[in-house]
PDB file of N, CA and C in Angstrom:
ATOM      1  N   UNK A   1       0.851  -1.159   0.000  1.00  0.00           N
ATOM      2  CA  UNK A   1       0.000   0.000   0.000  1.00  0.00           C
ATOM      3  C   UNK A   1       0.900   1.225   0.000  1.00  0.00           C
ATOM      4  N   UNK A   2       1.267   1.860  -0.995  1.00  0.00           N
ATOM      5  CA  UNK A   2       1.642   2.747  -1.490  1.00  0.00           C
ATOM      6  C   UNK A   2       1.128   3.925  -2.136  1.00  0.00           C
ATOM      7  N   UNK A   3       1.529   4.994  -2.217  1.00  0.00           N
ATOM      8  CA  UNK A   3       1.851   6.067  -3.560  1.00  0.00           C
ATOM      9  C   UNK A   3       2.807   6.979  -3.403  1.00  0.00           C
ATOM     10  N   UNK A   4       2.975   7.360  -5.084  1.00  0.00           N
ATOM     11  CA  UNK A   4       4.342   8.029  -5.139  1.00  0.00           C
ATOM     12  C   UNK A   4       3.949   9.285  -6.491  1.00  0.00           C
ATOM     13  N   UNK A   5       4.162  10.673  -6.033  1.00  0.00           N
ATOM     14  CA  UNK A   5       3.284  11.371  -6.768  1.00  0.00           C
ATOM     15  C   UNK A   5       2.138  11.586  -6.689  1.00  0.00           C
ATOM     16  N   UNK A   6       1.500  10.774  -5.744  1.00  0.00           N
ATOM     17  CA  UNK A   6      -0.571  10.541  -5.972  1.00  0.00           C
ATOM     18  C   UNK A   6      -0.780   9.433  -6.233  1.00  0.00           C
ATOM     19  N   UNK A   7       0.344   9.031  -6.885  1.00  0.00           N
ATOM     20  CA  UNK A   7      -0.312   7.541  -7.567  1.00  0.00           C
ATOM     21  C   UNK A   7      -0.027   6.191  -7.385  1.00  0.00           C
ATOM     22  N   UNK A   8      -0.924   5.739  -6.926  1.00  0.00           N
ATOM     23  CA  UNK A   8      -0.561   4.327  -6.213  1.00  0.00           C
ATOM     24  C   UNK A   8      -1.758   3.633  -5.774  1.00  0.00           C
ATOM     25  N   UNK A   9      -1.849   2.856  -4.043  1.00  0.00           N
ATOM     26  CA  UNK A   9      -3.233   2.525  -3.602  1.00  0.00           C
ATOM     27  C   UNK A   9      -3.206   3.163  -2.136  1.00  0.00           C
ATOM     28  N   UNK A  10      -4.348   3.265  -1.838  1.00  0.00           N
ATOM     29  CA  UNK A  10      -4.766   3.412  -0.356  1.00  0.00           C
ATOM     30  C   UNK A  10      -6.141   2.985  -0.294  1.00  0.00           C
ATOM     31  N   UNK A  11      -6.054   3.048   1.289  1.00  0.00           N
ATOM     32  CA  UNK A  11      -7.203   2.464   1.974  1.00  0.00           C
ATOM     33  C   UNK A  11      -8.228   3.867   2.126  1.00  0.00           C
ATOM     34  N   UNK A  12      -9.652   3.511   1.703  1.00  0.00           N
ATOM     35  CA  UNK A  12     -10.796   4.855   2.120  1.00  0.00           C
ATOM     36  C   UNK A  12     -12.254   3.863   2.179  1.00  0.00           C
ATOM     37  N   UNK A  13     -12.615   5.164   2.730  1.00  0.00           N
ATOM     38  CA  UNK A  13     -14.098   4.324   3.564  1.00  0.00           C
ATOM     39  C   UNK A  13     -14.374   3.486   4.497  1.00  0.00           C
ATOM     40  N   UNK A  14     -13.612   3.754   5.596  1.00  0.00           N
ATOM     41  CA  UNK A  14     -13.409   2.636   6.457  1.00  0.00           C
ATOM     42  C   UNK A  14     -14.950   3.002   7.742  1.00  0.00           C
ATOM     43  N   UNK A  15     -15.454   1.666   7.650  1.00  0.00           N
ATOM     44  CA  UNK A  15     -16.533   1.983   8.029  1.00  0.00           C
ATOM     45  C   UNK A  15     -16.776   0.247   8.581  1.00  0.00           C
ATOM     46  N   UNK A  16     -17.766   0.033   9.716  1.00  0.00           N
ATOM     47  CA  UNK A  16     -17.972  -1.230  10.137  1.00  0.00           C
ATOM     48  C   UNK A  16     -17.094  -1.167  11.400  1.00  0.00           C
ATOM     49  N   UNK A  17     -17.146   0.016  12.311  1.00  0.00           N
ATOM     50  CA  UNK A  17     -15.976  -0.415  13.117  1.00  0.00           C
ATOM     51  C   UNK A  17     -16.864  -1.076  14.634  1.00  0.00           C
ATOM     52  N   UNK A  18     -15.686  -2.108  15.136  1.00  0.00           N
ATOM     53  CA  UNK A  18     -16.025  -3.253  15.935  1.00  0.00           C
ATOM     54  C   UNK A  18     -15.371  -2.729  17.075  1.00  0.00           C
ATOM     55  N   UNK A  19     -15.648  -3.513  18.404  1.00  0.00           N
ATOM     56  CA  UNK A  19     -15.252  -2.737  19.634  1.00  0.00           C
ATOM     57  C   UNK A  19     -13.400  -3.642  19.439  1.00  0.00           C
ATOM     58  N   UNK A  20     -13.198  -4.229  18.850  1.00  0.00           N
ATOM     59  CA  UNK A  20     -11.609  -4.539  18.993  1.00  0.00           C
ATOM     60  C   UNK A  20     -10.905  -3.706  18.050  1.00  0.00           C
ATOM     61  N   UNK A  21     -11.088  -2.428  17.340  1.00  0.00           N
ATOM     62  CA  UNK A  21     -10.992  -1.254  16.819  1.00  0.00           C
ATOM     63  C   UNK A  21     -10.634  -1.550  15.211  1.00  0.00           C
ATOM     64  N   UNK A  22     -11.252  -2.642  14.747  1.00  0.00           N
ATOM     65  CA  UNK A  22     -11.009  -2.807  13.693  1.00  0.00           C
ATOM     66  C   UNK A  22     -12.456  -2.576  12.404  1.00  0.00           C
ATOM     67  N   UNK A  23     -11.703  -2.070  11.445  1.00  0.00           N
ATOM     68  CA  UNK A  23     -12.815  -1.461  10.474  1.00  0.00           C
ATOM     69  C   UNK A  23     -12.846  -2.355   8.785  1.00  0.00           C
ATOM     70  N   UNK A  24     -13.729  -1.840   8.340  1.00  0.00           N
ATOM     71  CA  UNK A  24     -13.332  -2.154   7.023  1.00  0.00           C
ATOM     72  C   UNK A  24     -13.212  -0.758   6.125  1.00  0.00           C
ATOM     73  N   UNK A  25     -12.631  -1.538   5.362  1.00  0.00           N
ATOM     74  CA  UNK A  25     -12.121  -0.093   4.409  1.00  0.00           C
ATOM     75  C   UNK A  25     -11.624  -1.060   2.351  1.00  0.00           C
ATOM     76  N   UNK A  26     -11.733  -0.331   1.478  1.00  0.00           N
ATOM     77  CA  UNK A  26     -12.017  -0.374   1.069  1.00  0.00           C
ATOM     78  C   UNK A  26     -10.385   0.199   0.159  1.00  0.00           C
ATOM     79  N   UNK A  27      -9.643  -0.639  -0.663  1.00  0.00           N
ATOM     80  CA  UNK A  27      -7.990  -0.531  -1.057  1.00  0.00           C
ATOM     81  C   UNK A  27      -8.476   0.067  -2.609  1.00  0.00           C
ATOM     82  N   UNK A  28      -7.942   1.091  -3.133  1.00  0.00           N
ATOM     83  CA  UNK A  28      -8.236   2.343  -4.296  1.00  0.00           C
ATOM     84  C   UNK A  28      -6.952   2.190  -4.649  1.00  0.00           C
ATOM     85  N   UNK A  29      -6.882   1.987  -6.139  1.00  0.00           N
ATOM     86  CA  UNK A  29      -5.918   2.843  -7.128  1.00  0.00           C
ATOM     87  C   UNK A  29      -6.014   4.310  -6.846  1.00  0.00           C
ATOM     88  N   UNK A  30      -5.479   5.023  -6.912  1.00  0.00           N
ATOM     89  CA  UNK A  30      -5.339   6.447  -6.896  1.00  0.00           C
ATOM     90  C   UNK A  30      -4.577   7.163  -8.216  1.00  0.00           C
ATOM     91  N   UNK A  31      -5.393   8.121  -7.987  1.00  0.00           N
ATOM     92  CA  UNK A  31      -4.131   9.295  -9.249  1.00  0.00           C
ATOM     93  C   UNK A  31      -4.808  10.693  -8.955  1.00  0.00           C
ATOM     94  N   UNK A  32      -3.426  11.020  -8.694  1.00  0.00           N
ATOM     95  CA  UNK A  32      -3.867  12.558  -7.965  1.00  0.00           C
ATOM     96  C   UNK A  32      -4.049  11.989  -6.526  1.00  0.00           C
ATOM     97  N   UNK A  33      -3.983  11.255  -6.063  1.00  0.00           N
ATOM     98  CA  UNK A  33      -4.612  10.905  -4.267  1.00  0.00           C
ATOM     99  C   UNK A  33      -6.519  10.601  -4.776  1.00  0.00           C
ATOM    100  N   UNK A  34      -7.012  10.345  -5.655  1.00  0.00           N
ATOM    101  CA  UNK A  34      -8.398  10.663  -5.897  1.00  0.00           C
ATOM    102  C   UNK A  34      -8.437   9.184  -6.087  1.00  0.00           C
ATOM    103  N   UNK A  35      -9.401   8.742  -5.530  1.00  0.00           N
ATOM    104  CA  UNK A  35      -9.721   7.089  -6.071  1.00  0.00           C
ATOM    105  C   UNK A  35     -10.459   6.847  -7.475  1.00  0.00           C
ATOM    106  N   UNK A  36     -10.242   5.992  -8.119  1.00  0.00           N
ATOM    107  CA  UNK A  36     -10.420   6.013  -9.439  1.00  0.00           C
ATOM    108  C   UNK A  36     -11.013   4.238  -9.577  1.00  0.00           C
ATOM    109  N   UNK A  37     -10.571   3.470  -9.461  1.00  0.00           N
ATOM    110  CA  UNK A  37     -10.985   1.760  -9.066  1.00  0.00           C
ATOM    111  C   UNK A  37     -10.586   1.233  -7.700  1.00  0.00           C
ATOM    112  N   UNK A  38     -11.755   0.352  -7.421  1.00  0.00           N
ATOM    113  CA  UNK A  38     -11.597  -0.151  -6.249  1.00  0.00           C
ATOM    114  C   UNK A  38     -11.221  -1.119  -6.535  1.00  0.00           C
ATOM    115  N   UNK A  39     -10.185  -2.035  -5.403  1.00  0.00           N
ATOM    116  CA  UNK A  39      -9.512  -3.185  -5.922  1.00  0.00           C
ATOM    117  C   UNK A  39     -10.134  -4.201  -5.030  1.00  0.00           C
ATOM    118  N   UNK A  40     -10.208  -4.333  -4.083  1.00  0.00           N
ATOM    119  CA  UNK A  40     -10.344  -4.948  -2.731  1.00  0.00           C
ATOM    120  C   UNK A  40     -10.866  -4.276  -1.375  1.00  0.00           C
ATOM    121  N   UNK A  41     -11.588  -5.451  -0.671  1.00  0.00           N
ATOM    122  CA  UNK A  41     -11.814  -4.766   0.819  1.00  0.00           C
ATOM    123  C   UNK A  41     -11.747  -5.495   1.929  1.00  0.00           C
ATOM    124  N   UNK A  42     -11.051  -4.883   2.778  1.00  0.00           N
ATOM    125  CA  UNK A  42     -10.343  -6.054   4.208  1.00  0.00           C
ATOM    126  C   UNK A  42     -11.014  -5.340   5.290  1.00  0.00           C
ATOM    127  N   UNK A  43     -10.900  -6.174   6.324  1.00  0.00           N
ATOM    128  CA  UNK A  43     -10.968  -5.407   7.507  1.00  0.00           C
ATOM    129  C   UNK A  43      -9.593  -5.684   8.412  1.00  0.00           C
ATOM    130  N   UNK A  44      -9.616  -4.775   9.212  1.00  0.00           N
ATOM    131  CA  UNK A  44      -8.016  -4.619   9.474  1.00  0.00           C
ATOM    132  C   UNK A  44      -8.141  -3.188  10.190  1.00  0.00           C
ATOM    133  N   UNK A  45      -7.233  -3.249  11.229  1.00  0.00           N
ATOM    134  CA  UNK A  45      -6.658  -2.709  12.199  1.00  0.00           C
ATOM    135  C   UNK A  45      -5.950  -1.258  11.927  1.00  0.00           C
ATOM    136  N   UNK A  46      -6.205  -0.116  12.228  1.00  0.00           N
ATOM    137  CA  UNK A  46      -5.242   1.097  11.509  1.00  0.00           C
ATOM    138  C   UNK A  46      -4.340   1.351  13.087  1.00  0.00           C
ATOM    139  N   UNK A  47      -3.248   0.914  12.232  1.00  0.00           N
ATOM    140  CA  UNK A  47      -2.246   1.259  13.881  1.00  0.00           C
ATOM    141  C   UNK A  47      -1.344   3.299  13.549  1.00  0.00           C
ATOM    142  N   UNK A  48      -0.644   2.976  14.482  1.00  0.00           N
ATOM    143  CA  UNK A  48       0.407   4.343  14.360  1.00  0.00           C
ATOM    144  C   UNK A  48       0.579   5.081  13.055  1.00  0.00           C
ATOM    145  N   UNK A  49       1.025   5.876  12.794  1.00  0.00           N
ATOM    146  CA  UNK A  49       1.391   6.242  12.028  1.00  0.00           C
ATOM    147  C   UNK A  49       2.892   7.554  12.381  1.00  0.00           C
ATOM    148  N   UNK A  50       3.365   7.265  11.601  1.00  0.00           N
ATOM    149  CA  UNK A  50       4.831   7.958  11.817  1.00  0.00           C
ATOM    150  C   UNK A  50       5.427   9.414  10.681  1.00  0.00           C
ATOM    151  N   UNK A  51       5.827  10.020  11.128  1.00  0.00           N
ATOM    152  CA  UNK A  51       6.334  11.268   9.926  1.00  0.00           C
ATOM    153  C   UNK A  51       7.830  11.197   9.993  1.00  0.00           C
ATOM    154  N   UNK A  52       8.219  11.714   8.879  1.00  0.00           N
ATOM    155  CA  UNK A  52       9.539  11.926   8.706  1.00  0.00           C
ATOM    156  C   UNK A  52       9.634  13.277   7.766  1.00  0.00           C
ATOM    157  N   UNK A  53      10.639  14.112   8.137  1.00  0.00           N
ATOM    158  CA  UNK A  53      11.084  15.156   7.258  1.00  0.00           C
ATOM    159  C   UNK A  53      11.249  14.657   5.731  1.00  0.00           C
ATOM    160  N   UNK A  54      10.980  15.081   4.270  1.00  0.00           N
ATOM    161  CA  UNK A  54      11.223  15.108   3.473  1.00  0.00           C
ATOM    162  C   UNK A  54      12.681  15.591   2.937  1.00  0.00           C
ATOM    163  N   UNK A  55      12.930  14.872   1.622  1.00  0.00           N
ATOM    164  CA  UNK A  55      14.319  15.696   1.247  1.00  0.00           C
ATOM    165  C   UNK A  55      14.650  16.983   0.667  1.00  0.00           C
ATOM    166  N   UNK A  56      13.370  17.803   0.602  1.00  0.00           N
ATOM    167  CA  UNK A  56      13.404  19.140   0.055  1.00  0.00           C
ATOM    168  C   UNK A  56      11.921  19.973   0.775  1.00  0.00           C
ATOM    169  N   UNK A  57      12.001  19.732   2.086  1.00  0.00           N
ATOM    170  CA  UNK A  57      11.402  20.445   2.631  1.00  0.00           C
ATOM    171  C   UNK A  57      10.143  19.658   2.991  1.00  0.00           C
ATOM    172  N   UNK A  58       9.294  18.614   2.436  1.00  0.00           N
ATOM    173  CA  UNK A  58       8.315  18.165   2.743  1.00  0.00           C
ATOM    174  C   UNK A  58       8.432  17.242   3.827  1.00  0.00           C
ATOM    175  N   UNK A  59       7.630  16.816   3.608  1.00  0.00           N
ATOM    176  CA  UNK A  59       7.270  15.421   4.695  1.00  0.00           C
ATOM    177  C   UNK A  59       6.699  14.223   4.133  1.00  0.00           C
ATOM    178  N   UNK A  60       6.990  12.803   4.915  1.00  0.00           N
ATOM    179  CA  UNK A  60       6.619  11.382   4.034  1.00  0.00           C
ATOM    180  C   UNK A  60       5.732  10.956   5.673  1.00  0.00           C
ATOM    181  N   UNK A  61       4.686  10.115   5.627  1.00  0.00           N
ATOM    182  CA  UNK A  61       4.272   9.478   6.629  1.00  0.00           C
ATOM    183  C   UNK A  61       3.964   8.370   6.695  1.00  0.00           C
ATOM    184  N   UNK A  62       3.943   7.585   7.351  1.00  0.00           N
ATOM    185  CA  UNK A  62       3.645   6.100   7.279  1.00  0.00           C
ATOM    186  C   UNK A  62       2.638   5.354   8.006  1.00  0.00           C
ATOM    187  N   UNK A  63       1.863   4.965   7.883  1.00  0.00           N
ATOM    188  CA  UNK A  63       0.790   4.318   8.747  1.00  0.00           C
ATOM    189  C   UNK A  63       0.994   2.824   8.704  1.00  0.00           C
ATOM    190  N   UNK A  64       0.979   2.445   9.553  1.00  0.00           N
ATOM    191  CA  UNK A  64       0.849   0.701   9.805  1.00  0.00           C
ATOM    192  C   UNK A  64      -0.685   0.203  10.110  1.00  0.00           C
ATOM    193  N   UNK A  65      -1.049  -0.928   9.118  1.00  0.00           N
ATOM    194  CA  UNK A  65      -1.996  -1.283   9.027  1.00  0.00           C
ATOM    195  C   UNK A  65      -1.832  -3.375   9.322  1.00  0.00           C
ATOM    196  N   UNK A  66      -2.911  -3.410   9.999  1.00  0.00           N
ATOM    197  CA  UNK A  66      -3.103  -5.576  10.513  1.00  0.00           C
ATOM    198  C   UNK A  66      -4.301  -5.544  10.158  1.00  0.00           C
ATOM    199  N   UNK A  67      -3.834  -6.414   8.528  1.00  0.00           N
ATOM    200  CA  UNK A  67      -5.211  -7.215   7.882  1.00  0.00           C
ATOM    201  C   UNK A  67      -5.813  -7.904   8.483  1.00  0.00           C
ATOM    202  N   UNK A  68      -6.567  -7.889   9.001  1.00  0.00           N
ATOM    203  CA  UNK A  68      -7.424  -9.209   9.750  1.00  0.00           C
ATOM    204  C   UNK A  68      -7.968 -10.211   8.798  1.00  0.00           C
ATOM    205  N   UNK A  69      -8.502  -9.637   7.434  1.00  0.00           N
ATOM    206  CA  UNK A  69      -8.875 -10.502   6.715  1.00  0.00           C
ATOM    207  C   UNK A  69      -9.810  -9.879   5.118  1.00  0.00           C
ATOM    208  N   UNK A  70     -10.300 -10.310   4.365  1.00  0.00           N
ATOM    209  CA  UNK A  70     -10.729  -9.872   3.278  1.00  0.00           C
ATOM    210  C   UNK A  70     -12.448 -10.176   3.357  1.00  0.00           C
ATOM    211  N   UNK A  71     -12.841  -9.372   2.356  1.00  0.00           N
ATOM    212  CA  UNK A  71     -14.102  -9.107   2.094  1.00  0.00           C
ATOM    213  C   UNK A  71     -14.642  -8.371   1.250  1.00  0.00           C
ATOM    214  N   UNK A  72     -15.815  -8.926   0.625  1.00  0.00           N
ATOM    215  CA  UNK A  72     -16.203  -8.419  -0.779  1.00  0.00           C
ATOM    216  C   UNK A  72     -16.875  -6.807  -1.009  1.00  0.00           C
ATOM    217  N   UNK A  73     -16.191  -6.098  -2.149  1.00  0.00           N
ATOM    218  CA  UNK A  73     -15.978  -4.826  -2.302  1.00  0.00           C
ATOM    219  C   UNK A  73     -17.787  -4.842  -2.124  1.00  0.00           C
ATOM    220  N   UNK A  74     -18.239  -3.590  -1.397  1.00  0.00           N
ATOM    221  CA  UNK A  74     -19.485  -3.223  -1.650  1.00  0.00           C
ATOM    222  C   UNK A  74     -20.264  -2.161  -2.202  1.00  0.00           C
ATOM    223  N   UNK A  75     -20.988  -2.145  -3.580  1.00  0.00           N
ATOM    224  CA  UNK A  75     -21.281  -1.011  -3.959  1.00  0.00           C
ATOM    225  C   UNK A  75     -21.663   0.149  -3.424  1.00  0.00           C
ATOM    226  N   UNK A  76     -22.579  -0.192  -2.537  1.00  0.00           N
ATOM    227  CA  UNK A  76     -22.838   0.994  -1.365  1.00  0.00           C
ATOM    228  C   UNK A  76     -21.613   2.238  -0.931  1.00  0.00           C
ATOM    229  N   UNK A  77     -20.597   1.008  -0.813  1.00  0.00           N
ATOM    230  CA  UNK A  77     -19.163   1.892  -0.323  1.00  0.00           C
ATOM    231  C   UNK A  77     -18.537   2.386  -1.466  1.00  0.00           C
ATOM    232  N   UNK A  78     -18.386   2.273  -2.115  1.00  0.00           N
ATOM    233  CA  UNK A  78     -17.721   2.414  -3.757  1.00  0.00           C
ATOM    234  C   UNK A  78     -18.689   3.672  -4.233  1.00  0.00           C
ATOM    235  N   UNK A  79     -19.887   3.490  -4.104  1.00  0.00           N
ATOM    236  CA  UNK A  79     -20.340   4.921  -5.063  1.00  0.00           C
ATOM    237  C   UNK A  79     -20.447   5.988  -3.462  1.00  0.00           C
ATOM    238  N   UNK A  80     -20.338   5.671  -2.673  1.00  0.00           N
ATOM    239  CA  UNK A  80     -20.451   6.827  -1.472  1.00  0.00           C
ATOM    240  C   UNK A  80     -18.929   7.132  -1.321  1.00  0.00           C
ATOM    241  N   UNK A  81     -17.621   6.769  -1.741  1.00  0.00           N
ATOM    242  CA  UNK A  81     -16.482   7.158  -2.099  1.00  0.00           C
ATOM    243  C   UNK A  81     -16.413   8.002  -3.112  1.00  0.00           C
ATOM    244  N   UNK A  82     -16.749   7.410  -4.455  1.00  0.00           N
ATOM    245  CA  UNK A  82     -17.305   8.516  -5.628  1.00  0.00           C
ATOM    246  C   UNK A  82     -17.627   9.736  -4.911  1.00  0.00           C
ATOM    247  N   UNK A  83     -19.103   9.798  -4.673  1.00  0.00           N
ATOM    248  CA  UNK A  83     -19.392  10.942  -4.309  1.00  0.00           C
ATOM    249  C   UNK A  83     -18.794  11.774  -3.113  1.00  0.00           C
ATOM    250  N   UNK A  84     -18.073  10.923  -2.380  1.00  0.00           N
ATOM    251  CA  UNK A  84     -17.477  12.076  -1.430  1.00  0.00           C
ATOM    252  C   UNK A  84     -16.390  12.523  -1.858  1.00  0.00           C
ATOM    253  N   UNK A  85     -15.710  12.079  -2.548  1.00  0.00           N
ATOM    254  CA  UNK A  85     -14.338  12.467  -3.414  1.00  0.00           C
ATOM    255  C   UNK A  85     -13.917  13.323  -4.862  1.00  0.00           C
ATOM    256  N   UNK A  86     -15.703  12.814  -5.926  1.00  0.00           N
ATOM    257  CA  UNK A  86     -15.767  13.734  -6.908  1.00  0.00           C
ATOM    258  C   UNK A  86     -16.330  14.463  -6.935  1.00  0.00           C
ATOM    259  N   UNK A  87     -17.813  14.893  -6.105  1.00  0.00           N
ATOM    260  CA  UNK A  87     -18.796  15.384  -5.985  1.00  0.00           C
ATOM    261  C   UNK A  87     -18.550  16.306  -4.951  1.00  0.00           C
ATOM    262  N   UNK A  88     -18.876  16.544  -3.498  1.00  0.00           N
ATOM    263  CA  UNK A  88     -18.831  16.684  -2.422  1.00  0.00           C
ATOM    264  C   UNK A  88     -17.427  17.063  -2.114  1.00  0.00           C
ATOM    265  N   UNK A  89     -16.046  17.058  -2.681  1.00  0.00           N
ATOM    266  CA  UNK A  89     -14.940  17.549  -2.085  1.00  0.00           C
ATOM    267  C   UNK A  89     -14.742  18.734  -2.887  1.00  0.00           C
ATOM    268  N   UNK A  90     -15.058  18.373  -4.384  1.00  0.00           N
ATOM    269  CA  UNK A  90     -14.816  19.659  -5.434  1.00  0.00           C
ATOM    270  C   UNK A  90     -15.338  20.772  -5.114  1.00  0.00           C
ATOM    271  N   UNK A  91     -16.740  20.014  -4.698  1.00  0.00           N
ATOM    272  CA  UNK A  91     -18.085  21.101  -4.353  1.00  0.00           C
ATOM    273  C   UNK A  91     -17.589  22.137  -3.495  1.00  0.00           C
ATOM    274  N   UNK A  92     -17.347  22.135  -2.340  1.00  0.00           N
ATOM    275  CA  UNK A  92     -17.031  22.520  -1.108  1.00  0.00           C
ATOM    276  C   UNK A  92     -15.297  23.258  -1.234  1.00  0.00           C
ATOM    277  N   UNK A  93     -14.814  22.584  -2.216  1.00  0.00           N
ATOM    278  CA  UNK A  93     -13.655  23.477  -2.287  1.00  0.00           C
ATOM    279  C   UNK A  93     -13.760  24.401  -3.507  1.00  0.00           C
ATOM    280  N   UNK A  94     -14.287  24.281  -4.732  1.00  0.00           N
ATOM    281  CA  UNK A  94     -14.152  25.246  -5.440  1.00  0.00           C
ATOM    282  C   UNK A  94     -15.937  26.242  -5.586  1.00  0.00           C
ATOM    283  N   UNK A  95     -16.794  25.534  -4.724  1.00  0.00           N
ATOM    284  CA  UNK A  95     -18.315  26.461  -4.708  1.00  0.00           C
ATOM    285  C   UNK A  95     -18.340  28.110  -4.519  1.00  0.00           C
ATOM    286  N   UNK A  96     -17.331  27.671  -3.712  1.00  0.00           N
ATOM    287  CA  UNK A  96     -17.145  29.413  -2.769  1.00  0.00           C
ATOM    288  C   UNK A  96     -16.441  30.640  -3.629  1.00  0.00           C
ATOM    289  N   UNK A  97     -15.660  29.723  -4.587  1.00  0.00           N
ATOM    290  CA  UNK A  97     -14.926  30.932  -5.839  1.00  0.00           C
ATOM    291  C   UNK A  97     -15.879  31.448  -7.025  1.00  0.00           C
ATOM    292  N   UNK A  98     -16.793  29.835  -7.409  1.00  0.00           N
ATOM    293  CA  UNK A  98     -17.592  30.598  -8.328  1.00  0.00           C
ATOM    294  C   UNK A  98     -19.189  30.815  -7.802  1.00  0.00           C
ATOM    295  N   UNK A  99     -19.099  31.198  -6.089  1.00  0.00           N
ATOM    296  CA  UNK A  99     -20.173  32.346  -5.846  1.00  0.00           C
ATOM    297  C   UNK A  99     -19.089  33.273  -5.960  1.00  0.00           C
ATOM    298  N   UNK A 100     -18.201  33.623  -5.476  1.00  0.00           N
ATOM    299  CA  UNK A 100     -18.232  34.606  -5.794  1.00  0.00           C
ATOM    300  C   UNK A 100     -18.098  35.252  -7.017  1.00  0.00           C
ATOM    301  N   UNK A 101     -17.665  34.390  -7.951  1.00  0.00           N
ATOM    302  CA  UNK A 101     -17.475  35.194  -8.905  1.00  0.00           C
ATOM    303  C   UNK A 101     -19.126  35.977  -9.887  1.00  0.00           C
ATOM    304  N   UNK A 102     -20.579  35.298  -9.187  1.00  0.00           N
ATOM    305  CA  UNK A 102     -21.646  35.285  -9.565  1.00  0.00           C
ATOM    306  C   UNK A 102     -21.822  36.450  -9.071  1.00  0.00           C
ATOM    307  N   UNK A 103     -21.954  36.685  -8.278  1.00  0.00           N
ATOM    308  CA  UNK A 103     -21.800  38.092  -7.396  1.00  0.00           C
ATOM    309  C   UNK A 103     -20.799  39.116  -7.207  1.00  0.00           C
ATOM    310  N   UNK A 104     -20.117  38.964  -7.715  1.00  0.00           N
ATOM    311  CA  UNK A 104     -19.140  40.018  -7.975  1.00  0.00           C
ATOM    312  C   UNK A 104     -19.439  41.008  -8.788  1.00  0.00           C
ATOM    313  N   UNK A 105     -19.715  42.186  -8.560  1.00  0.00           N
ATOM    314  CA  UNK A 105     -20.159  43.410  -9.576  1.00  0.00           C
ATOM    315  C   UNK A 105     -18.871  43.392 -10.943  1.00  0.00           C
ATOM    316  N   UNK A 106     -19.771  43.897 -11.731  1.00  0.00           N
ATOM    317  CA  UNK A 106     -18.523  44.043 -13.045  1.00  0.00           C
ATOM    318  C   UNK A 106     -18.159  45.020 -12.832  1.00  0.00           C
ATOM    319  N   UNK A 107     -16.506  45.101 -13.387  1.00  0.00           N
ATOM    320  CA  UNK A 107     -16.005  46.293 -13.498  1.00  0.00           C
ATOM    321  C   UNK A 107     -16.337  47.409 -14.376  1.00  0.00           C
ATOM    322  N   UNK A 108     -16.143  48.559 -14.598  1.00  0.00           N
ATOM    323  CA  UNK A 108     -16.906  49.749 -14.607  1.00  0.00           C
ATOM    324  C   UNK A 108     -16.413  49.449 -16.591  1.00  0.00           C
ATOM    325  N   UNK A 109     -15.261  49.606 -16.570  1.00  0.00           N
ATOM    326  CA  UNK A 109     -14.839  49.256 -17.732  1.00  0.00           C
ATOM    327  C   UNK A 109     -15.147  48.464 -18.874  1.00  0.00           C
ATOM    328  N   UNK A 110     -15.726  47.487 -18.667  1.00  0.00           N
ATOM    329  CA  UNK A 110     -16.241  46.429 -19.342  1.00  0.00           C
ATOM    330  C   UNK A 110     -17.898  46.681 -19.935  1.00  0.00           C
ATOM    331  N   UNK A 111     -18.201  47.683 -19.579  1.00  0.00           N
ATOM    332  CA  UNK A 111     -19.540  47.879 -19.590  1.00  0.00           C
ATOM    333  C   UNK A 111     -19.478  48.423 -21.238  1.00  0.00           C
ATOM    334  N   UNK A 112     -20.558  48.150 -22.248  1.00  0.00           N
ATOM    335  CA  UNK A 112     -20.410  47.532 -23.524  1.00  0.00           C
ATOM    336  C   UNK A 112     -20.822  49.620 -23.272  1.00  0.00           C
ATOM    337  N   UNK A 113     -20.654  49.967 -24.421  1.00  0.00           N
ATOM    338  CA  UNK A 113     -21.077  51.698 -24.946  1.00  0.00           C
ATOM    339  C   UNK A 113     -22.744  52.096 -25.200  1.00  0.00           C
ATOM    340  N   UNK A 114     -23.097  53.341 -24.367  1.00  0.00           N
ATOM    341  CA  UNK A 114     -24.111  53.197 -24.627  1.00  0.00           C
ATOM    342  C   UNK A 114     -25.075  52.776 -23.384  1.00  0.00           C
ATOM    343  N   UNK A 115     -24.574  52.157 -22.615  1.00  0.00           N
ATOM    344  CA  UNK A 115     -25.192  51.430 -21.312  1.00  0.00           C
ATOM    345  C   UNK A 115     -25.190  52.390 -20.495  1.00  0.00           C
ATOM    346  N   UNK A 116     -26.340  51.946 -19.446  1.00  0.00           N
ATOM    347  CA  UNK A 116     -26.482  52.821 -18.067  1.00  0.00           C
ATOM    348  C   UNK A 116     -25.230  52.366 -17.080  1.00  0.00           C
TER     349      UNK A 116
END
């Protein structure tokens, strides 16, 4: 479970969680960090996770994960990933630029000849 650039797999949607703190979740191709196909789904344990300085200023982190075991991908989870990732993240991050740009008075300049 990797990526490098964005692109690789990770675990999303982890959901089903049991009192021995284990969930299921749901293993994504990625590009861009954006899930694109689902490959598989386990349930399994999300332990520590660790940081390290990068070699040009960033940072790398690592999470340790204990498969407990596998289980069949579920559509339910797969299109509620979709939508929280293509729908619902875009939304919420780029909504707010084009209100404003709806509401933004025009500049004085642009106003065609002839106009009030």
């Amino acid at each position: 479970m990797s990526t490098w650039n964005g692109i690789g797999t990770k675990y999303l949607g982890f959901s089903h969680r049991r009192p021995d703190g284990s969930h299921h979740a749901t293993e994504w191709f990625v590009i861009s960090y954006m899930p694109v196909v689902p490959l598989r789904r386990y349930r399994l344990v999300v332990g520590p996770t660790e940081y390290a300085p990068g070699a040009v200023g960033g940072s790398t982190s690592t999470t340790a994960y204990r498969v407990l075991g596998r289980s069949t991908v579920r559509v339910r989870d797969v299109l509620a990933t979709y939508l929280i990732w293509w729908v619902a993240g875009p939304a919420l991050t780029l909504g707010p630029f084009f209100l404003m740009a709806r509401v933004a008075p025009e500049p004085a300049g642009d106003r065609p000849s002839g106009a009030a």
